[in-house]
N, C-alpha and C. Protein backbone atom coordinates (compact mmCIF):
# COMPACT_ATOMS: atom_id res chain seq x y z
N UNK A 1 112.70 65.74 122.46
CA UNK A 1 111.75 66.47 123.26
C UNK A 1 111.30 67.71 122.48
N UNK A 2 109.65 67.90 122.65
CA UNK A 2 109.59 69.00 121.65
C UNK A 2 109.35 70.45 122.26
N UNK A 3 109.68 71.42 122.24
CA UNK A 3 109.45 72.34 122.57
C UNK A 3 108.44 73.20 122.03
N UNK A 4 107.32 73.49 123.59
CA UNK A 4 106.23 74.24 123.10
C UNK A 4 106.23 75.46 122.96
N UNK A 5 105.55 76.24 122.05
CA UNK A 5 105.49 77.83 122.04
C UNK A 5 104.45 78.38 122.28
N UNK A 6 104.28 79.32 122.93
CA UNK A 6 103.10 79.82 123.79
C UNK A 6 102.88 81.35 123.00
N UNK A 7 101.72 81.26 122.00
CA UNK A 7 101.41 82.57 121.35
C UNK A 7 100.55 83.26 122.10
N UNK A 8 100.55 84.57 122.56
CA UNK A 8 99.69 85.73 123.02
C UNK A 8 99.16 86.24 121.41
N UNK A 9 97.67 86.26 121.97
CA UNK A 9 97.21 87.02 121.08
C UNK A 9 96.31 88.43 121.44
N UNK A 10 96.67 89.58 120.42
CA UNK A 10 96.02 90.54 121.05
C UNK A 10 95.19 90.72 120.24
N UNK A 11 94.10 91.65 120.58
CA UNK A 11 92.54 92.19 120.05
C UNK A 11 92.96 93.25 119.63
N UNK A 12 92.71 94.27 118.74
CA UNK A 12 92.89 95.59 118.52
C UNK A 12 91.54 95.90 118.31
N UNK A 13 91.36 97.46 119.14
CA UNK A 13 90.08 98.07 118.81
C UNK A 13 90.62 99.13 117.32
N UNK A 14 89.25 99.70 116.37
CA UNK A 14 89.37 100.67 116.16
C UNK A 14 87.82 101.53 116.00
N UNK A 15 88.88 102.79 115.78
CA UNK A 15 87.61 103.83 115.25
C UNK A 15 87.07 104.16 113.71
N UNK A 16 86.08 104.10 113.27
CA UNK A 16 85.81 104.51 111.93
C UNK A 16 85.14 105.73 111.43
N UNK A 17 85.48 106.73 110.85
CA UNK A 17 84.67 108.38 110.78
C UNK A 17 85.01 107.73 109.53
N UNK A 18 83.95 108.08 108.84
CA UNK A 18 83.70 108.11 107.42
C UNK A 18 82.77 109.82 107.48
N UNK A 19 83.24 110.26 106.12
CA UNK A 19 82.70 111.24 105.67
C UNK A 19 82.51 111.85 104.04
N UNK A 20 81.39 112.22 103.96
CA UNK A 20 81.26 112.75 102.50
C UNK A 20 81.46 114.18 102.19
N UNK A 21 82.71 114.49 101.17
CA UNK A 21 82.79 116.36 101.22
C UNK A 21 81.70 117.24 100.53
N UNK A 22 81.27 116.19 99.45
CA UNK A 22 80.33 117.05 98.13
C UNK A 22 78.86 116.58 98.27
N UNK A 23 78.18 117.06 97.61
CA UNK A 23 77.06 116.13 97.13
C UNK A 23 77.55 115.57 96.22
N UNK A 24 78.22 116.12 94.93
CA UNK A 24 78.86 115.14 94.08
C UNK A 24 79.00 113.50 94.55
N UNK A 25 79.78 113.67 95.54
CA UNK A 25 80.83 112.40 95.97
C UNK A 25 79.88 111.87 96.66
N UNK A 26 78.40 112.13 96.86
CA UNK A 26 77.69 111.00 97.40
C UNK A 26 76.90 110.69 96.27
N UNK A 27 76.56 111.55 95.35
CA UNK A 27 75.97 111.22 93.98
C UNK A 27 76.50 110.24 93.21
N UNK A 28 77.95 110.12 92.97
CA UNK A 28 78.75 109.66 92.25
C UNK A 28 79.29 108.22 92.80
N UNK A 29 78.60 107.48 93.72
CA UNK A 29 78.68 106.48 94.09
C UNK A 29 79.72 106.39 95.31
N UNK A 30 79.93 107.54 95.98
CA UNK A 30 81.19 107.78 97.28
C UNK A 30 80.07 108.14 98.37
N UNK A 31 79.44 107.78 98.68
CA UNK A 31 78.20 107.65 100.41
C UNK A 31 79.16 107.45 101.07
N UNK A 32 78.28 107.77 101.92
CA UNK A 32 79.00 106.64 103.76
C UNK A 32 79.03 105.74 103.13
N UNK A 33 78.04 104.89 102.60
CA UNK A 33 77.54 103.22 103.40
C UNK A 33 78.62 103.27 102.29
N UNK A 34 79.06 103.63 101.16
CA UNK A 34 80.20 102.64 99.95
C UNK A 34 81.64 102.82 100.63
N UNK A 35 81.65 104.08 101.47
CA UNK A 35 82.62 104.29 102.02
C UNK A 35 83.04 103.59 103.68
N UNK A 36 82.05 103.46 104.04
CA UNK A 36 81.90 102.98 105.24
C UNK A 36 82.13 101.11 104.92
N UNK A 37 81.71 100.56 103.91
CA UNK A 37 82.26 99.07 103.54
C UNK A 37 83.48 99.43 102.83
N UNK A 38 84.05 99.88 102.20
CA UNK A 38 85.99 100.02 102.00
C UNK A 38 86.19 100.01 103.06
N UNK A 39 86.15 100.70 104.11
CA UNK A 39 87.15 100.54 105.45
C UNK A 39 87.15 99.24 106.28
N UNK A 40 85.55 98.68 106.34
CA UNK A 40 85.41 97.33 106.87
C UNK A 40 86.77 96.56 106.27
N UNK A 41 86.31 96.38 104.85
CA UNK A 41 86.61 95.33 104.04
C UNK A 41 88.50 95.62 103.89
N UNK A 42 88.84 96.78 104.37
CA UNK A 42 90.27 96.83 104.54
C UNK A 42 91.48 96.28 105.08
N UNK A 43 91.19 96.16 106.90
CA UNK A 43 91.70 95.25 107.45
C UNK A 43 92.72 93.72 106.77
N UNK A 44 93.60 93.47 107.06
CA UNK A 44 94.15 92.41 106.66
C UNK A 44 94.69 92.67 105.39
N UNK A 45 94.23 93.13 104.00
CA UNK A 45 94.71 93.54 103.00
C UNK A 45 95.86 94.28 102.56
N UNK A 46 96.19 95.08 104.12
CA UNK A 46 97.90 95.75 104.25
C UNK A 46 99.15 94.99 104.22
């Protein structure tokens, strides 16, 4: 007899603040939008 297992799955919300300190660091290829896709693209990779 096989025994079934019953997975719960949960959703997690989050929040994302991205921010730029310099003009440098948005000059230098560090924007939101380059910074704002690292955090997307983060998830799961931990």
């Amino acid at each position: 007899m096989k025994h079934e297992q019953k997975m719960e799955v949960t959703q997690l919300k989050a929040v994302i603040y991205c921010r730029v300190s310099s003009t440098k660091q948005k000059l230098d290829g560090g924007g939101l939008e380059s910074r704002d896709q690292c955090i997307r693209d983060a998830p799961g990779k931990a």
